[in-house]
PDB file of N, CA and C in Angstrom:
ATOM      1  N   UNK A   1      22.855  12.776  -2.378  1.00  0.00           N
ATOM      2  CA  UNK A   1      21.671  12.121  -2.902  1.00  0.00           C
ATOM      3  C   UNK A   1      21.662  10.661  -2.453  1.00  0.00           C
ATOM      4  N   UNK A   2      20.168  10.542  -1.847  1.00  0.00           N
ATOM      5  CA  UNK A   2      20.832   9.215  -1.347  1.00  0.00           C
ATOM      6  C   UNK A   2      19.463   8.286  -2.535  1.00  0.00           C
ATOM      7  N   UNK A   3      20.449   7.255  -2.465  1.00  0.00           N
ATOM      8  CA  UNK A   3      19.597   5.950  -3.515  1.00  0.00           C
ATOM      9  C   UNK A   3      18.302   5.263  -3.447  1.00  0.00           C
ATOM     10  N   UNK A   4      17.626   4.875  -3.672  1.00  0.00           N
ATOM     11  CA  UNK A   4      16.171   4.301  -2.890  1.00  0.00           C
ATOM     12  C   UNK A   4      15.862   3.164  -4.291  1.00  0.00           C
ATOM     13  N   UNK A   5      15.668   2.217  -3.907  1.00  0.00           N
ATOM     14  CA  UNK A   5      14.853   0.340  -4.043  1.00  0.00           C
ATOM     15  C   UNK A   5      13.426   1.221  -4.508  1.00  0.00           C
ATOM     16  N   UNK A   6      12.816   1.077  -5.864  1.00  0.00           N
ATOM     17  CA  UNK A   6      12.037   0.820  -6.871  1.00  0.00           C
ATOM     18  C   UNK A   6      10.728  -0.492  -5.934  1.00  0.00           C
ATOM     19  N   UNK A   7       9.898  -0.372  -5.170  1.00  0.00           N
ATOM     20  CA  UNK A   7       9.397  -1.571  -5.035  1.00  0.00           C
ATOM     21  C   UNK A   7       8.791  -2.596  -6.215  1.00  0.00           C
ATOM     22  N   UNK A   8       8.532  -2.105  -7.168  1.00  0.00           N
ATOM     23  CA  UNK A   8       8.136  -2.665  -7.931  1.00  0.00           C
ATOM     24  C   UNK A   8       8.972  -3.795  -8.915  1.00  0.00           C
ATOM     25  N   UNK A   9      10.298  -2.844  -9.234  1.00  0.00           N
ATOM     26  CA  UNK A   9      11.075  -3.625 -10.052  1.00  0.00           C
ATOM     27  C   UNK A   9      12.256  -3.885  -9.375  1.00  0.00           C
ATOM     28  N   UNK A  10      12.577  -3.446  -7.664  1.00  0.00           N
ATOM     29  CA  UNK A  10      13.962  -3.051  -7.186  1.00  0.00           C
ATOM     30  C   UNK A  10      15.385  -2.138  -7.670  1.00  0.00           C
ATOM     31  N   UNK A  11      14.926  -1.527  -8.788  1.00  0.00           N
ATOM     32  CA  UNK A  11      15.498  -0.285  -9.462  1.00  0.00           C
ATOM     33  C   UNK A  11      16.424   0.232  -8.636  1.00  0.00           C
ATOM     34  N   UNK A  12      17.592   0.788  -8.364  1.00  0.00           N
ATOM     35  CA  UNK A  12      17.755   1.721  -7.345  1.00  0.00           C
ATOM     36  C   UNK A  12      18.224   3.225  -8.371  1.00  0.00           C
ATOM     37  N   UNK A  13      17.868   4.114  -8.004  1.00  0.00           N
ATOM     38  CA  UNK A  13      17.378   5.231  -8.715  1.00  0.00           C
ATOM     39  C   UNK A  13      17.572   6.343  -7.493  1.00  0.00           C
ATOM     40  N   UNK A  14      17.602   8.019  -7.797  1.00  0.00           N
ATOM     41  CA  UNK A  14      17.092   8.755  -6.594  1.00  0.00           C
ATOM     42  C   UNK A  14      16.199   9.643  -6.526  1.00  0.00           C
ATOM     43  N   UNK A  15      15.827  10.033  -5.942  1.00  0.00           N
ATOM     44  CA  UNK A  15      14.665  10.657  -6.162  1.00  0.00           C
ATOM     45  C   UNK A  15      14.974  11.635  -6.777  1.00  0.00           C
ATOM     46  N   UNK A  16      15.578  12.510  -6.965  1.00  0.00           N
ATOM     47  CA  UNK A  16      15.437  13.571  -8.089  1.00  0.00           C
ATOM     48  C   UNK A  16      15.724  13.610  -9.243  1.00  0.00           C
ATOM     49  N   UNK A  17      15.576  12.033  -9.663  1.00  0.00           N
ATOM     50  CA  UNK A  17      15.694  11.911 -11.000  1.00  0.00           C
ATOM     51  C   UNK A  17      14.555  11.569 -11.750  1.00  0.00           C
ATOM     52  N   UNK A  18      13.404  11.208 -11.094  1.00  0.00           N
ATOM     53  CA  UNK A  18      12.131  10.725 -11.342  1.00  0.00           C
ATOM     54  C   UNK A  18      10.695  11.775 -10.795  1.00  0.00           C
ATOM     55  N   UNK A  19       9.834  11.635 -12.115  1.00  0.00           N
ATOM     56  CA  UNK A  19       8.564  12.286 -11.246  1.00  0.00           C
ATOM     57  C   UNK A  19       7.660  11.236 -10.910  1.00  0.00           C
ATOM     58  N   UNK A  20       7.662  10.219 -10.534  1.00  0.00           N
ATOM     59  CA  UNK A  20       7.066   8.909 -10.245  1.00  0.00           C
ATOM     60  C   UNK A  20       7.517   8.303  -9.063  1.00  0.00           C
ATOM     61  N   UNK A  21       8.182   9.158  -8.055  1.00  0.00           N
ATOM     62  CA  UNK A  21       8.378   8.553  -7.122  1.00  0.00           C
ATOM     63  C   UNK A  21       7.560   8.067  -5.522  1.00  0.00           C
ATOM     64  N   UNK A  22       7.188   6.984  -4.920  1.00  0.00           N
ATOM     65  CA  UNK A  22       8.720   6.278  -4.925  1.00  0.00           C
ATOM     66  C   UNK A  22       8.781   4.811  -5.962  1.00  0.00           C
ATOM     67  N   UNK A  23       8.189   5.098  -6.875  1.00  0.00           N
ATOM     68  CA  UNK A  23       8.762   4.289  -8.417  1.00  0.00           C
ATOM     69  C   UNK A  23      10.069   4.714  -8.802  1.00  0.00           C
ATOM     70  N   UNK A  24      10.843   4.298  -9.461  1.00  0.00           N
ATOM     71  CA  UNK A  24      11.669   4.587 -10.685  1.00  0.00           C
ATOM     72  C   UNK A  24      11.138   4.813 -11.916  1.00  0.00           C
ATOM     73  N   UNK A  25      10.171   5.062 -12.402  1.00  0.00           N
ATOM     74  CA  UNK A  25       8.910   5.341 -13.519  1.00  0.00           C
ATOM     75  C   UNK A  25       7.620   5.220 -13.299  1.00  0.00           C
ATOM     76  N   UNK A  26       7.163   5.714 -14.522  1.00  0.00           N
ATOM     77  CA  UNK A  26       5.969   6.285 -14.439  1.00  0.00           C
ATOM     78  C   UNK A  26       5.452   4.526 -14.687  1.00  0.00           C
ATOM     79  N   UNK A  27       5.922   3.889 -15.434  1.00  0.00           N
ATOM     80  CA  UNK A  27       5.685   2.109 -15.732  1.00  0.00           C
ATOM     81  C   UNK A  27       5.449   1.487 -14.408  1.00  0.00           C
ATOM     82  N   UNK A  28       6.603   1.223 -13.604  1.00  0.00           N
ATOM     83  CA  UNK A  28       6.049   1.152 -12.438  1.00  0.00           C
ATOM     84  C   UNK A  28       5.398   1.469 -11.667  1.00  0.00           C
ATOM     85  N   UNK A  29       4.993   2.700 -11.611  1.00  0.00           N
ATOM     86  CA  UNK A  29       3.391   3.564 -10.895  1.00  0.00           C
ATOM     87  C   UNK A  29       2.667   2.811 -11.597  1.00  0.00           C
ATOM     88  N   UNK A  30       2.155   2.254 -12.638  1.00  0.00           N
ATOM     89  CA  UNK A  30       1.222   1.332 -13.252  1.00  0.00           C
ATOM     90  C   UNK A  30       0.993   0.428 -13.322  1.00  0.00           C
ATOM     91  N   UNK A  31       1.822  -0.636 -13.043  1.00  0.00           N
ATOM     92  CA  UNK A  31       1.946  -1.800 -12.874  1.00  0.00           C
ATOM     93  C   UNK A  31       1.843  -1.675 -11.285  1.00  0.00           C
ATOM     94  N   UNK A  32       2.051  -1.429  -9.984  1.00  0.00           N
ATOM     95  CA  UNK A  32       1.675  -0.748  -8.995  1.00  0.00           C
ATOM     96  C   UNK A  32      -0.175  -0.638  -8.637  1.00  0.00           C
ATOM     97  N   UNK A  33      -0.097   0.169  -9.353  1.00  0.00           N
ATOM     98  CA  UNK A  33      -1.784   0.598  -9.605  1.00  0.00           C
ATOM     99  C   UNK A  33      -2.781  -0.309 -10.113  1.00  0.00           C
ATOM    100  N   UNK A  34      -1.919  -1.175 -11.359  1.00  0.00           N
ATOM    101  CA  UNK A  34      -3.149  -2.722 -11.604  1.00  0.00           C
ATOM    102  C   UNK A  34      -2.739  -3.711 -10.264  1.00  0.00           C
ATOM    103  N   UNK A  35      -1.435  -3.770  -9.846  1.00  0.00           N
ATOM    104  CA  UNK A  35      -1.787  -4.638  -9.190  1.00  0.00           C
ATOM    105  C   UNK A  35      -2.856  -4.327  -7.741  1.00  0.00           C
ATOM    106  N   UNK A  36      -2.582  -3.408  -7.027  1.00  0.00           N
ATOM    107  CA  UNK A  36      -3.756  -2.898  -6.030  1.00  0.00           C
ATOM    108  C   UNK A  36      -5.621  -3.123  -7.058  1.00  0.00           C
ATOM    109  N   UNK A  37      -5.360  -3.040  -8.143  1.00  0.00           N
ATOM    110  CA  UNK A  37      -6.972  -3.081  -8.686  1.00  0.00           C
ATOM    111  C   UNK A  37      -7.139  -4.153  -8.868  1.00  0.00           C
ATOM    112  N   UNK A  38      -6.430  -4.998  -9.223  1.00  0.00           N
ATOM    113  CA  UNK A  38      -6.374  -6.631  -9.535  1.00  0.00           C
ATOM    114  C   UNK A  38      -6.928  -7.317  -8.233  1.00  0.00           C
ATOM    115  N   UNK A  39      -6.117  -6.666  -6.980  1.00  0.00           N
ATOM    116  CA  UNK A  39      -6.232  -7.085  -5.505  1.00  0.00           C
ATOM    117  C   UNK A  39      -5.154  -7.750  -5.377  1.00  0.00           C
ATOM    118  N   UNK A  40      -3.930  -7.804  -6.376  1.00  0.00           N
ATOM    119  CA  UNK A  40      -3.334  -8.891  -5.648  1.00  0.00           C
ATOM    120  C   UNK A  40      -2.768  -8.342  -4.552  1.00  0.00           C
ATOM    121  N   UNK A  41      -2.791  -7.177  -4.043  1.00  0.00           N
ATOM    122  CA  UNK A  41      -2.033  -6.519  -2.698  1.00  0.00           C
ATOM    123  C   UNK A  41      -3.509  -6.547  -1.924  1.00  0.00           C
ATOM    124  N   UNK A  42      -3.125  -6.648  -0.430  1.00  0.00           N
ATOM    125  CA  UNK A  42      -4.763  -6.072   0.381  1.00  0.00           C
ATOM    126  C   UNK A  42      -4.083  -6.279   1.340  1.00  0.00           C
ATOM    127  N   UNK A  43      -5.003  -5.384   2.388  1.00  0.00           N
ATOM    128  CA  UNK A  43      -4.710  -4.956   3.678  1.00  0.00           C
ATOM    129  C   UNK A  43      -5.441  -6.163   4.552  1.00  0.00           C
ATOM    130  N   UNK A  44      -4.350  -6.330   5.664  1.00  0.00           N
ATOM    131  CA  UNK A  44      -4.812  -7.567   6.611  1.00  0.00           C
ATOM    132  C   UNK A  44      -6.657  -7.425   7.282  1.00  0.00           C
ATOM    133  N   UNK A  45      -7.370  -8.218   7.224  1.00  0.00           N
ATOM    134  CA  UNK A  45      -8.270  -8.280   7.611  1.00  0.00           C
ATOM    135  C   UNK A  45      -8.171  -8.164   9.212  1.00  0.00           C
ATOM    136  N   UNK A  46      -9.604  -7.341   9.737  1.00  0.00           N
ATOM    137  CA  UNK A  46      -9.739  -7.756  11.553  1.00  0.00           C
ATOM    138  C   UNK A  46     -10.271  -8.974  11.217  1.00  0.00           C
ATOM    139  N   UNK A  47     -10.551  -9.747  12.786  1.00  0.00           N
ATOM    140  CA  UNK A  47     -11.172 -10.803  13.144  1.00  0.00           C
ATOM    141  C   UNK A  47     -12.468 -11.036  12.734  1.00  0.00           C
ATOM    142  N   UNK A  48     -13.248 -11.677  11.916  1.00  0.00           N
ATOM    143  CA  UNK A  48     -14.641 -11.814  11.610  1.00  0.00           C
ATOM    144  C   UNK A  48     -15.367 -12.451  13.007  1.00  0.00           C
ATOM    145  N   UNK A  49     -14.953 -12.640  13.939  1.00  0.00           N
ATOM    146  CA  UNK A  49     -15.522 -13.146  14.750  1.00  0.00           C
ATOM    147  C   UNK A  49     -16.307 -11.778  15.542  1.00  0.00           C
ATOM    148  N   UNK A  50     -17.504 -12.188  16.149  1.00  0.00           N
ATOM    149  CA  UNK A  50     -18.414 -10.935  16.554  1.00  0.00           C
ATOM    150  C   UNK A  50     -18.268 -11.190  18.413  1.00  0.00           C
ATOM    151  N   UNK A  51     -18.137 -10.272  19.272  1.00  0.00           N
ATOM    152  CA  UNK A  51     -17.997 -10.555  20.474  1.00  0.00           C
ATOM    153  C   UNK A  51     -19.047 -11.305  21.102  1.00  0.00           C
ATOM    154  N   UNK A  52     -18.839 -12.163  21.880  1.00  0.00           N
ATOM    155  CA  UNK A  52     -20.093 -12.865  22.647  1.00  0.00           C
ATOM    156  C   UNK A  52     -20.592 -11.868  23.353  1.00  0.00           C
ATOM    157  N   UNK A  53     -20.880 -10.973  23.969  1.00  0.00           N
ATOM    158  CA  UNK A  53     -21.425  -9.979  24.645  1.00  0.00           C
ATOM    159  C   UNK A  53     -21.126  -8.555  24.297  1.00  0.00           C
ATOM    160  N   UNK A  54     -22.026  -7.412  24.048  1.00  0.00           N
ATOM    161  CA  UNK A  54     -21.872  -6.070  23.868  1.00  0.00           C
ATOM    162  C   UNK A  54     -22.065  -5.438  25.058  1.00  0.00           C
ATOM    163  N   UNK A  55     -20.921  -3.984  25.235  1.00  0.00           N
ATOM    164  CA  UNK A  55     -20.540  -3.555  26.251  1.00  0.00           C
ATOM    165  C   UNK A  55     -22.299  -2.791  26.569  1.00  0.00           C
ATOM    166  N   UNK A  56     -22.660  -2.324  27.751  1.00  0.00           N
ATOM    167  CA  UNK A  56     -23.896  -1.744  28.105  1.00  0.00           C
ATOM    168  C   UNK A  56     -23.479  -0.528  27.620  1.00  0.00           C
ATOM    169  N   UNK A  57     -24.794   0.754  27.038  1.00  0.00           N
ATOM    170  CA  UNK A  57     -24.826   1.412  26.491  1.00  0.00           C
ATOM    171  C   UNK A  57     -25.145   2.249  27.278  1.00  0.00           C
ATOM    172  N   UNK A  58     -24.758   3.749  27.951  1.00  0.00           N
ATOM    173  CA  UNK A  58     -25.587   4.299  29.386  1.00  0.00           C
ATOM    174  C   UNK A  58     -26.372   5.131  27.996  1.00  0.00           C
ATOM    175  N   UNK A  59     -27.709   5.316  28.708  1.00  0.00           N
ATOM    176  CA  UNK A  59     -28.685   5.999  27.966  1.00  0.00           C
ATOM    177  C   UNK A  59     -28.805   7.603  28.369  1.00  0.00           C
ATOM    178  N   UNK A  60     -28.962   8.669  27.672  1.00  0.00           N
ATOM    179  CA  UNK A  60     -29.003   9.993  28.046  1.00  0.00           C
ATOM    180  C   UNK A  60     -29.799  10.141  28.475  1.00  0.00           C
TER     181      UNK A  60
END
């Protein structure tokens, strides 16, 4: 059985001791879950910048 880091709380725990994985609890799946709703987690943005020119479009 190998051990696995809790991201939430750094727990180390294994997985077949939990149905909340890869939490160490079901607490941490929740606290997890507000924080993604809160936003404090988010995925890197693309570039807001718009290209100076669009590629030509061949027409059918």
């Amino acid at each position: 059985m190998t051990a696995v880091r809790c991201p939430v709380c750094g727990h180390l725990f294994t997985k077949e001791s939990t149905d909340a994985f890869p939490f160490c609890s079901v607490r941490c799946r929740q606290i997890d879950l507000g924080r993604w709703l809160d936003e404090a987690y988010g995925l890197p943005a693309e570039s807001d910048e718009e290209p100076d020119e669009f590629p030509e479009v061949e027409e059918l």
